[in-house]
Protein backbone atom coordinates (compact mmCIF):
# COMPACT_ATOMS: atom_id res chain seq x y z
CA UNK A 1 199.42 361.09 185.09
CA UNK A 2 198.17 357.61 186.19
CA UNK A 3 199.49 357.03 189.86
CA UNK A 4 198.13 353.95 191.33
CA UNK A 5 198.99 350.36 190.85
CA UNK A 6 195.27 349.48 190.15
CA UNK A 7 196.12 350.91 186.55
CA UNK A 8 197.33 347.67 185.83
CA UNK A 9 194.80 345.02 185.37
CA UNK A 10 195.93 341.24 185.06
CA UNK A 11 194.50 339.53 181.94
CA UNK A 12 196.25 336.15 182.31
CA UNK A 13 198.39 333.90 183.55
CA UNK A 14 200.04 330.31 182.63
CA UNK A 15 202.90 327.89 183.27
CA UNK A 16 205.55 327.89 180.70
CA UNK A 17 207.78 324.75 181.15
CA UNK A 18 211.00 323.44 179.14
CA UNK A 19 210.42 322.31 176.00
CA UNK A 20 211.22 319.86 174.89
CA UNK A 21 212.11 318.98 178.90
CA UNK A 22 215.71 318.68 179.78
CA UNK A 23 217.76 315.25 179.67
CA UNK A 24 219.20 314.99 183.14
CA UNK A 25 220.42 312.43 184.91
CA UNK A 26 218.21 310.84 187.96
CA UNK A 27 219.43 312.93 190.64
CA UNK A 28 217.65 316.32 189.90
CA UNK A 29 219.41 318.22 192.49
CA UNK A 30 220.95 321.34 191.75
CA UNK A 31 223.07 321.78 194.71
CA UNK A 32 223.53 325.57 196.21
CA UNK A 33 226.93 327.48 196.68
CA UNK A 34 227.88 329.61 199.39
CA UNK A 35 226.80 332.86 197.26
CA UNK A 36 223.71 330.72 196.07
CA UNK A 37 222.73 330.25 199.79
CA UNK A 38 223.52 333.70 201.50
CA UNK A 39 221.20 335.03 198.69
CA UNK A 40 218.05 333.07 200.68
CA UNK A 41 216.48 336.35 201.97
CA UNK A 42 216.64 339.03 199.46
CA UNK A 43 213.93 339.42 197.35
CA UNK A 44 214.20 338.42 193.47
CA UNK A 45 215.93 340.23 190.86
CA UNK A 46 213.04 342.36 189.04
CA UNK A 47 214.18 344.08 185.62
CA UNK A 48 212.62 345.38 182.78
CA UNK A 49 212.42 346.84 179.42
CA UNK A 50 209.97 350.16 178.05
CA UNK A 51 209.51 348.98 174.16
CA UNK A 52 207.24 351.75 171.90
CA UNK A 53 208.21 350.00 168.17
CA UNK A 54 206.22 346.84 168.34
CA UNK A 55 205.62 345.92 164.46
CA UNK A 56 202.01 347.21 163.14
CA UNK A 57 201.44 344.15 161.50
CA UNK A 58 201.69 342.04 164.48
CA UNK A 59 198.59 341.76 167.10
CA UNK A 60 198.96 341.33 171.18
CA UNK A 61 198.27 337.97 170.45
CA UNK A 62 201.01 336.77 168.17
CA UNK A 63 203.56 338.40 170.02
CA UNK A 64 202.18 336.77 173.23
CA UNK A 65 202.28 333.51 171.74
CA UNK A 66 205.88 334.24 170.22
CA UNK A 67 207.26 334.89 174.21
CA UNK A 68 205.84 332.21 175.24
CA UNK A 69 207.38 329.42 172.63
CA UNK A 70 210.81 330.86 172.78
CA UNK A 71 210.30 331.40 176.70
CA UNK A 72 209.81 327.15 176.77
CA UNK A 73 213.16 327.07 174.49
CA UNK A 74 215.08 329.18 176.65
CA UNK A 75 214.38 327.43 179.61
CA UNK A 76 215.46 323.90 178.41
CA UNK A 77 218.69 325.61 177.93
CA UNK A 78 218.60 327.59 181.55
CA UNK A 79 216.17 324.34 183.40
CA UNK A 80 217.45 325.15 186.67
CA UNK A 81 214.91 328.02 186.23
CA UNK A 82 212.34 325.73 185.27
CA UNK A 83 212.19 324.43 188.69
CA UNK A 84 211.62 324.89 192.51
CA UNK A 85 213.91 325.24 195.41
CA UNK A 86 213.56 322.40 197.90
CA UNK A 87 214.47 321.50 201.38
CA UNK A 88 215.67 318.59 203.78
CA UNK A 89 216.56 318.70 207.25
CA UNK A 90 219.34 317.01 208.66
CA UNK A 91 218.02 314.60 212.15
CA UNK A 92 219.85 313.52 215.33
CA UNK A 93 218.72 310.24 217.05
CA UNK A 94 216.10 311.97 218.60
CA UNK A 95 214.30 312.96 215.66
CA UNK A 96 215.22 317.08 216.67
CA UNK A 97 215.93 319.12 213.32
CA UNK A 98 219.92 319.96 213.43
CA UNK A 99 220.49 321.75 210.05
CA UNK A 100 219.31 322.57 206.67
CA UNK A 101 219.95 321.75 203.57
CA UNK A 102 218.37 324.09 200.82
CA UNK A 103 218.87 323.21 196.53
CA UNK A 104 216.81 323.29 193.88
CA UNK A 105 215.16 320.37 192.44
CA UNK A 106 215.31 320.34 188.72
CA UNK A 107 211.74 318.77 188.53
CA UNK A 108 210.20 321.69 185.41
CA UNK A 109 207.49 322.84 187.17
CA UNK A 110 208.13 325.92 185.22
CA UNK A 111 207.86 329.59 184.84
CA UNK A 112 204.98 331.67 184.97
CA UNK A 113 203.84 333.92 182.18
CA UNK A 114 201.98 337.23 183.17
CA UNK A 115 199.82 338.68 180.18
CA UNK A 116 198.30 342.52 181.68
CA UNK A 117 196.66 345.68 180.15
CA UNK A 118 197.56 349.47 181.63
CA UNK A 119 196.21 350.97 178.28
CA UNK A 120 195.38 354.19 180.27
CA UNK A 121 199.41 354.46 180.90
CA UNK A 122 201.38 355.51 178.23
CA UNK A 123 205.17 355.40 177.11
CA UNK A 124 205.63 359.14 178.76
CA UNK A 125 204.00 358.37 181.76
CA UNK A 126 206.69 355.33 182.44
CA UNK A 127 209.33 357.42 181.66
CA UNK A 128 208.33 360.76 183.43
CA UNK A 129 211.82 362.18 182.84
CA UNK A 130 211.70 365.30 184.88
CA UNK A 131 209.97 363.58 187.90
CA UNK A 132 209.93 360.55 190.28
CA UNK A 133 209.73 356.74 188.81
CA UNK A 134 205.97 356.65 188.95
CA UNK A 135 204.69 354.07 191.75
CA UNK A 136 202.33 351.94 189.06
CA UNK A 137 205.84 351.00 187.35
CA UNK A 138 206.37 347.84 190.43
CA UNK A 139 202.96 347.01 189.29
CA UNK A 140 205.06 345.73 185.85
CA UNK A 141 206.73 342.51 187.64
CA UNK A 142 205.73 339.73 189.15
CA UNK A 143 205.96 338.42 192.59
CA UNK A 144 206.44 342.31 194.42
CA UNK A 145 208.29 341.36 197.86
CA UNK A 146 208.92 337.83 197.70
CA UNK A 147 211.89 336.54 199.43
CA UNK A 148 214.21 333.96 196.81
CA UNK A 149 213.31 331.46 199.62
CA UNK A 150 209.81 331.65 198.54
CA UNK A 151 210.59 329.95 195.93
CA UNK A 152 210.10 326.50 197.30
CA UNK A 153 206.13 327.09 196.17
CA UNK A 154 206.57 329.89 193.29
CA UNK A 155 208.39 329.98 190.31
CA UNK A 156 212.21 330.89 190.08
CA UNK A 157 211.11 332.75 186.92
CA UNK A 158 208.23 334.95 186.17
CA UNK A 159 207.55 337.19 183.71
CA UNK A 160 205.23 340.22 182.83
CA UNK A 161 203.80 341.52 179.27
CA UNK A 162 202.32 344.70 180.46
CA UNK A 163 200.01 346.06 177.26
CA UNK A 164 200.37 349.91 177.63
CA UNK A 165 198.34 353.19 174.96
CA UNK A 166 201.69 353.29 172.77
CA UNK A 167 203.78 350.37 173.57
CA UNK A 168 204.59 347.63 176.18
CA UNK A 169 206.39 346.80 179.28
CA UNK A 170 208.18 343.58 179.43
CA UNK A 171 209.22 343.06 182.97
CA UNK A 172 210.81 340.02 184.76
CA UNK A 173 211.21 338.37 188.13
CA UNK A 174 214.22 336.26 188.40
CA UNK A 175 215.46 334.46 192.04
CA UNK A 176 218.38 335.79 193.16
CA UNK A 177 219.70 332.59 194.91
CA UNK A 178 219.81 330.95 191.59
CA UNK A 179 221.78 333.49 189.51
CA UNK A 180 223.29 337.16 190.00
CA UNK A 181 223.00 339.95 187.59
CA UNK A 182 225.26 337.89 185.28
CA UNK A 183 223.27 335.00 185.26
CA UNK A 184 220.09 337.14 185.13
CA UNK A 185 220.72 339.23 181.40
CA UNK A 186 222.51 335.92 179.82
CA UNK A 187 218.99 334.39 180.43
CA UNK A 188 217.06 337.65 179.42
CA UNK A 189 219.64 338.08 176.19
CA UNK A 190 219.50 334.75 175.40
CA UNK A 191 215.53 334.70 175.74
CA UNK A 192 215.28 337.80 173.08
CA UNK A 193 217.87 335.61 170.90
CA UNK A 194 215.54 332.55 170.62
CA UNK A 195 212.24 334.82 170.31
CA UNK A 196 213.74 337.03 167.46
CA UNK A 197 215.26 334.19 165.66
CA UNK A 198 211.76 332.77 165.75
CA UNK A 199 213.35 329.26 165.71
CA UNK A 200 212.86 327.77 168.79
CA UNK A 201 215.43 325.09 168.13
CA UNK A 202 218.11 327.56 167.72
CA UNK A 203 221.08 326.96 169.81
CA UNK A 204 221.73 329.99 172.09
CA UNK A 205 225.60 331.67 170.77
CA UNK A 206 226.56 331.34 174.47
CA UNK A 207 225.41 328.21 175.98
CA UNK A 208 224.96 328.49 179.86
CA UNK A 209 227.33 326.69 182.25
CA UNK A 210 225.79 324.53 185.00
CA UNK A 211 228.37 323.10 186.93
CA UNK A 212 228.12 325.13 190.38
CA UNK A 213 231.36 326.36 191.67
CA UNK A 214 232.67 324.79 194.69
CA UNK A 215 236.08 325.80 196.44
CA UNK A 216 238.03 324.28 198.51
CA UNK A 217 236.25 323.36 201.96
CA UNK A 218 233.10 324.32 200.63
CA UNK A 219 232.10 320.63 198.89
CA UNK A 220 228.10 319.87 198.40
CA UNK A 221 226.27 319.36 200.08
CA UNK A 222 226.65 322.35 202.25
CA UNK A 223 224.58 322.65 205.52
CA UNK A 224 222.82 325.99 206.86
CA UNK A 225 223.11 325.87 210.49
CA UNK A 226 219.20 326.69 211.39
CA UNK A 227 216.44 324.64 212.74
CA UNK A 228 213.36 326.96 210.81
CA UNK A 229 213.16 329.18 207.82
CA UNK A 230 212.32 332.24 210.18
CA UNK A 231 215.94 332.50 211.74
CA UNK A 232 217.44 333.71 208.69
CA UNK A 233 214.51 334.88 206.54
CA UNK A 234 213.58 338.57 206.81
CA UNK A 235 210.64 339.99 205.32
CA UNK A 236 211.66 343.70 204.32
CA UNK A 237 209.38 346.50 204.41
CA UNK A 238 211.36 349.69 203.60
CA UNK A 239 209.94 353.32 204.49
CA UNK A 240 208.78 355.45 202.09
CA UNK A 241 211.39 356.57 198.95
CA UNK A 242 211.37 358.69 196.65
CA UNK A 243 212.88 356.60 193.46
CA UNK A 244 214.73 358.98 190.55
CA UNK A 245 216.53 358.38 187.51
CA UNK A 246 219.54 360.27 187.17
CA UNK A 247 221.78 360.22 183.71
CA UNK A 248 225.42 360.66 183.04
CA UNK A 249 226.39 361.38 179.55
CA UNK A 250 229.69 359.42 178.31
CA UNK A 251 231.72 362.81 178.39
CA UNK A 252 230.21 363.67 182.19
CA UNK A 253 231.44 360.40 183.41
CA UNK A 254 234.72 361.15 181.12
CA UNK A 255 235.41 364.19 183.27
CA UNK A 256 234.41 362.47 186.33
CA UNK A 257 237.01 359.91 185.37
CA UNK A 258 239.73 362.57 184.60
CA UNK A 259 239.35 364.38 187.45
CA UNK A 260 239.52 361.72 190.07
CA UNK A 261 243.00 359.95 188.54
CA UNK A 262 244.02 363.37 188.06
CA UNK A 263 243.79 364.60 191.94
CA UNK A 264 245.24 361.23 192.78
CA UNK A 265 248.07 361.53 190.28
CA UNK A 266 247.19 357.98 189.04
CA UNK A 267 245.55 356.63 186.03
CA UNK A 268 244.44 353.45 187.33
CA UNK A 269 240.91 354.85 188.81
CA UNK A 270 237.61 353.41 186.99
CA UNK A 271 234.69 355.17 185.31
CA UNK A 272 232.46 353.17 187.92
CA UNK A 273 234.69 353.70 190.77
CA UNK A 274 234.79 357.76 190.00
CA UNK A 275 231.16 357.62 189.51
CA UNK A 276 230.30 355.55 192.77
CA UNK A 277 232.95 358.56 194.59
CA UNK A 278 230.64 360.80 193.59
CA UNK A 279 227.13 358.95 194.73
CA UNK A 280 228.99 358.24 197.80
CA UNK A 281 230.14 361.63 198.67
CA UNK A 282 226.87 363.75 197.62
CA UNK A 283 224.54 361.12 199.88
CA UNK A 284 226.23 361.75 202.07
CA UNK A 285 226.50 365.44 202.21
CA UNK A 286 222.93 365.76 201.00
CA UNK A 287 222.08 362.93 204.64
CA UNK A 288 223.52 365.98 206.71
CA UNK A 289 225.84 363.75 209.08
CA UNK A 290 227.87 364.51 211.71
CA UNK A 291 231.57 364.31 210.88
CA UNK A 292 232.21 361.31 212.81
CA UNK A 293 229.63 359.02 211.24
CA UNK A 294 231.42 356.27 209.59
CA UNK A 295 229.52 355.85 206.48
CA UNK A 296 230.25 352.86 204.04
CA UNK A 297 230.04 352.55 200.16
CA UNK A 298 228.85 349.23 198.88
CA UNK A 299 229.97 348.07 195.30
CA UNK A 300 228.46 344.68 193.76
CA UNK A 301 231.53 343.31 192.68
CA UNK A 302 232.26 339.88 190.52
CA UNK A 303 234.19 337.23 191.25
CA UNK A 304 233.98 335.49 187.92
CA UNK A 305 237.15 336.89 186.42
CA UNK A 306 239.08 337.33 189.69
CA UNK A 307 238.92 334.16 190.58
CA UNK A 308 242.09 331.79 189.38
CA UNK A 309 241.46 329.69 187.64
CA UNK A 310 238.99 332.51 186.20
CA UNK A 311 235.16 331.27 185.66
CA UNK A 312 233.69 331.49 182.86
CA UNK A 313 231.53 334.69 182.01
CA UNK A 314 228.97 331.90 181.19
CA UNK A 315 228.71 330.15 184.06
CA UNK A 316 225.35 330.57 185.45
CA UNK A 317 224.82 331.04 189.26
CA UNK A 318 225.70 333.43 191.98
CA UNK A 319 229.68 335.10 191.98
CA UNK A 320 229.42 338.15 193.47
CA UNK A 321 230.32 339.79 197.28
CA UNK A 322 229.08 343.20 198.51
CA UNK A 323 232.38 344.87 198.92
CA UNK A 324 232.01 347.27 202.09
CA UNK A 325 234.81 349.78 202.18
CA UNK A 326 234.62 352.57 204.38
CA UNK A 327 235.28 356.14 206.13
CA UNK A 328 233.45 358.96 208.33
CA UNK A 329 231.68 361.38 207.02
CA UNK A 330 234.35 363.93 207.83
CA UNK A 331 237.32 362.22 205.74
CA UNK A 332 234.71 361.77 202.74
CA UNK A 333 233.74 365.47 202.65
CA UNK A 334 236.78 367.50 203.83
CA UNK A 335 239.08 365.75 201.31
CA UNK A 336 238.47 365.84 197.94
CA UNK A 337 236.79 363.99 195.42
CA UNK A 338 240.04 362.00 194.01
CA UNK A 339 240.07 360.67 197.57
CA UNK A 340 237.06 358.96 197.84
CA UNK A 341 237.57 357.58 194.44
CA UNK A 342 241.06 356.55 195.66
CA UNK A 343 239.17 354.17 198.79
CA UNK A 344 237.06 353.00 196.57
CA UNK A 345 239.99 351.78 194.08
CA UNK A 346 242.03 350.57 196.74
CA UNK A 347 238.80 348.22 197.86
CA UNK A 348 238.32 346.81 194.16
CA UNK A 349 241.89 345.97 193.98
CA UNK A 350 242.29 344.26 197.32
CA UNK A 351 239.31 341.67 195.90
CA UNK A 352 241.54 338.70 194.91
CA UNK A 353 241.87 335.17 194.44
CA UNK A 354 242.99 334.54 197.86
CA UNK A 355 240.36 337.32 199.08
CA UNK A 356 237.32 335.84 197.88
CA UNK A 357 239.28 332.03 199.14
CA UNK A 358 239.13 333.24 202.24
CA UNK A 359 235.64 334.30 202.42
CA UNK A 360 234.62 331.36 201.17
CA UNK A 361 235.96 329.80 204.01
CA UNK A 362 235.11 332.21 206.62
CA UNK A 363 231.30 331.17 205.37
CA UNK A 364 231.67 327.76 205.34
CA UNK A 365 233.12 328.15 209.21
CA UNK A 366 230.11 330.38 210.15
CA UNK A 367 227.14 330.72 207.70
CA UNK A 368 225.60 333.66 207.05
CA UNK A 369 222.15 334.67 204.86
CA UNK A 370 222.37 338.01 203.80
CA UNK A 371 219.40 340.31 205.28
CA UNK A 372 218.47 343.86 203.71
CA UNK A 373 218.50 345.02 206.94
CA UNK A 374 222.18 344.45 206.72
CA UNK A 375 222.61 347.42 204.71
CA UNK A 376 221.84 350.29 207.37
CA UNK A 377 221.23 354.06 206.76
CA UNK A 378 224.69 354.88 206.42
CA UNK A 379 225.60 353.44 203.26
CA UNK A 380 225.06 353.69 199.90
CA UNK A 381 224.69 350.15 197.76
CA UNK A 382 225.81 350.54 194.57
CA UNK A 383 224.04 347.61 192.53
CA UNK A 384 223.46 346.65 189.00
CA UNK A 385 226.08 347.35 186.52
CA UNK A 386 226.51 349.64 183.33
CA UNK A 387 228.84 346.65 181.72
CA UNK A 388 225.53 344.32 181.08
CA UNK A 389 224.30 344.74 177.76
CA UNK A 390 220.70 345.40 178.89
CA UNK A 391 219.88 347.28 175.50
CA UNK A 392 220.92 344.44 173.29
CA UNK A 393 217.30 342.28 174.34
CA UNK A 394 215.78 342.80 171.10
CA UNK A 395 213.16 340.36 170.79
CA UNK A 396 212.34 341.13 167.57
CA UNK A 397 210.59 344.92 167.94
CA UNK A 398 213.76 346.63 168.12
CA UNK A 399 215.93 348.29 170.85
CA UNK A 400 213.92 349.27 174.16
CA UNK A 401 213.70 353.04 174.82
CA UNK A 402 214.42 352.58 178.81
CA UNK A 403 215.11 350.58 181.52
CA UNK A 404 213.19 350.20 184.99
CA UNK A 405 213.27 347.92 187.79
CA UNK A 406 210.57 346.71 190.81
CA UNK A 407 210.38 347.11 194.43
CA UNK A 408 212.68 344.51 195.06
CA UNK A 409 215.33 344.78 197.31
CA UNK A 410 215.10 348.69 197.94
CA UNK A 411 216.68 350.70 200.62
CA UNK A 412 217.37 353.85 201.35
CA UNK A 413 220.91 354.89 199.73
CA UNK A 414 220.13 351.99 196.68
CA UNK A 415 221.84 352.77 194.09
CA UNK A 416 220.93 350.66 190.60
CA UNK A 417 223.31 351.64 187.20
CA UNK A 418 222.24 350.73 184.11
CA UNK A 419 223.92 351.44 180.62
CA UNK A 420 222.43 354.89 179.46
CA UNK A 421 220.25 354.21 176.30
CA UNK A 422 222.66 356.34 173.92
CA UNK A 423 225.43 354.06 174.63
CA UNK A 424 229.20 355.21 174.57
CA UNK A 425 230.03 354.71 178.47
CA UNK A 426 226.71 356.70 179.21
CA UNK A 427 225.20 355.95 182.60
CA UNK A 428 221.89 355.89 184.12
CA UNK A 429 221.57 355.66 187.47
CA UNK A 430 218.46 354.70 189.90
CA UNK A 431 218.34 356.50 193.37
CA UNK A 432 216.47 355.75 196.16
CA UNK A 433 216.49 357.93 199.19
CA UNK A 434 214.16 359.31 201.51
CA UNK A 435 211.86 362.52 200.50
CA UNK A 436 214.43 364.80 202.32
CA UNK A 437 217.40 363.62 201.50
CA UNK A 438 216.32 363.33 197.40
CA UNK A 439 215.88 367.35 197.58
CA UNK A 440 218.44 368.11 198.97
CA UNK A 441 220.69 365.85 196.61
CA UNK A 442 218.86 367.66 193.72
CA UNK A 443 220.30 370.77 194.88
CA UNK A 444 224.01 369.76 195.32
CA UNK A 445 226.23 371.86 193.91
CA UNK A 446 228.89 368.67 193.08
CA UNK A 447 225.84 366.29 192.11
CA UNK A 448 224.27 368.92 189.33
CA UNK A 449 227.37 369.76 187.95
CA UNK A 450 227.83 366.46 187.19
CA UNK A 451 224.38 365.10 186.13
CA UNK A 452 223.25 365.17 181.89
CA UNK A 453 219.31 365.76 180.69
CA UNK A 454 218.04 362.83 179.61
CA UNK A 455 217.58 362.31 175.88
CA UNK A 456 214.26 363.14 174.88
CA UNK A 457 211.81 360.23 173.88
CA UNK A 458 211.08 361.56 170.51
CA UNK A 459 214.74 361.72 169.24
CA UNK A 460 214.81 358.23 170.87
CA UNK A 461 212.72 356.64 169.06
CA UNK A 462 213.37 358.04 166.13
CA UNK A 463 216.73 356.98 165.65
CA UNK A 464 214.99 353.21 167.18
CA UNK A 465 212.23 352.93 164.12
């Protein structure tokens, strides 16, 4: 099996602006929220789709040139993407720097389009079901550890056509400062609308929303309290990780459902919060802590539709904390598995309204830029979300056979869910964890008898074609 990144040979690349370019008034500024600006350090959102049904009739070429058209379309719809952060300074009298302001200037620079060949790589290579997520697969997207600050003198958007022996990889680098997971597949969804419709003038069925949210005490434009970039950028370099992809059939994560309300006596515990119980507890276990180790379980969690009034599910931008909740290592393994899915619960709830008010204003008081080294060896991040209808970016070729993601933003404990390709409340979920710790996970009694086999590619794709 092909192992190295040099597998991957860049053919081309271009800029692909908005076309036609975007009517906006003559201040171009695109002014940042609080969630917008503590996204500065982490690196860029990097997702992608595994296609194998590309139609026979249609060469490299055409389907290049389709991307790029509707690509231009897509952005005039989404043109904050079509342009570059930017930065002033705020002065004293004596010309010394006393604060930052960081937005993004609306000026269509553009995206970038990647065009690449990996024709020794096939579809079963990517995929390598019963082993690791091959290394070559963060050679599919753009930009590999860029920071979202970076891009002041890169493109917000950037995206890969990877040519592979059977099929191709369409991968794509999206700054995280500008949108959140949300934001990130209504652009990707909307994208594979325009390009399948092969009408670029096609209006999209669900129009972006542009208007950044500002709460109370939090009005634009708001001011970063540092004099240079380098006291709140951090350039992450994780250690080495083993990276696996782990599925959960829509009757496992039934069960796993079933069993936590039922230990609780309580119906009101989630499919997501039972499954991120179980990621929690058998890390843990399989990270061999002492019983007083607090550990911590961090869920991605939107504020879109807590918020009141609610935001639209269309508004495009960052709404999302990193809800921390908490316990040792003792209470998460001597009580049972309802338990932990009970915490977890009882953290989701507690994210209201006035919660995410308050936090808002706790930022504006004393700002903070979120740093991956935030996220220490004790927890386990629970990112991405099964709810985003990652399979339903058809561009025109048909449904995608999988779903992999780039180097960005991984740590040991990172844990990335994704819709499982069958559909039904399946789950696929990407682990990241340190060559030890993986093994011994793999070997959890709790974990495996949990866990589904993957569907194999060839029953896949023929129910695809």
């Amino acid at each position: 099996m092909p192992s190295s990144p040099a597998m991957v040979t860049v053919i081309s690349k271009c800029t692909v602006k908005a076309e036609p370019p975007p009517k906006l008034l003559a201040n171009k500024k695109c002014h940042l929220t609080p969630w917008d600006l503590a996204m500065l350090s982490p690196q860029y959102i990097q997702k992608g789709h595994l296609f194998t049904n590309l139609p026979p009739t249609f060469s490299i070429d055409d389907i290049i040139s389709n991307l790029k058209t509707s690509l231009s379309s897509t952005l005039h719809h989404f043109y904050p993407l079509a342009g570059r952060l930017a930065t002033q300074h705020e002065v004293d009298n004596d010309g010394n720097i006393t604060g930052t302001f960081v937005f993004i200037d609306c000026n269509n620079e553009g995206a970038e389009f990647v065009h690449a060949d990996a024709q020794s790589i096939s579809v079963e290579d990517v995929l390598a079901p019963f082993s690791d997520v091959p290394a070559f697969v963060q050679s599919f997207f753009p930009y590999d550890g860029a920071t979202n600050h970076d891009g002041h003198c890169i493109p917000l958007v950037a995206v890969q056509l990877t040519v592979l022996a059977d099929g191709v990889f369409l991968g794509c680098s999206f700054n995280h400062a500008v949108g959140d997971g949300t934001s990130f597949w209504h652009f990707f969804t909307t994208w594979a609308e325009i390009c399948r419709s092969k009408n670029v003038n096609v209006f999209p069925s669900r129009p972006p929303i542009h208007d950044r949210c500002f709460l109370e005490g939090a009005k634009p434009p708001l001011k970063l309290p540092f004099t240079h970039e380098s006291q709140f950028i951090e350039r992450h370099y994780p250690p080495p990780l083993r990276e696996k992809m782990f599925h959960f059939s829509s009757e496992a994560i039934a069960k796993l459902k079933a069993k936590a309300n039922k230990e609780c006596g309580t119906d009101k515990i989630s499919s997501f919060q039972s499954l991120s119980a179980l990621m929690w507890r058998c890390i843990t276990r399989a990270r061999r802590f002492p019983a007083e180790q607090v550990t911590s379980c961090r869920v991605a969690i939107q504020n879109r539709a807590r918020l009141q009034p609610s935001q639209s599910p269309n508004y495009f931008g960052n709404s999302i904390y990193s809800l921390r909740i908490t316990a040792t290592a003792g209470e998460l393994l001597e009580n049972d598995f309802g338990w932990a899915a009970w915490v977890i619960h009882e953290g989701v709830v507690s994210h209201t309204n006035d919660a995410i008010r308050g936090m808002v204003k706790r930022w504006v008081e004393a700002p903070v830029v979120y740093k991956l080294s935030m996220f220490d060896n004790f927890s386990v991040v629970m990112g991405s979300s099964p709810r985003f209808d990652m399979y339903g970016c058809d561009f025109g070729w048909g449904k995608a056979v999988a779903l992999r993601s780039g180097s960005a933003n991984k740590s040991d404990g990172k844990v990335s869910s994704y819709p499982g390709w069958e559909g039904g409340g399946s789950v696929d979920l990407e682990v990241c964890l340190p060559a030890k710790s993986m093994a011994t996970l793999e070997a959890d009694p709790e974990f495996l008898a949990a866990v589904s086999p993957f569907v194999p590619l060839h029953v896949q794709t023929s129910q695809v074609i």
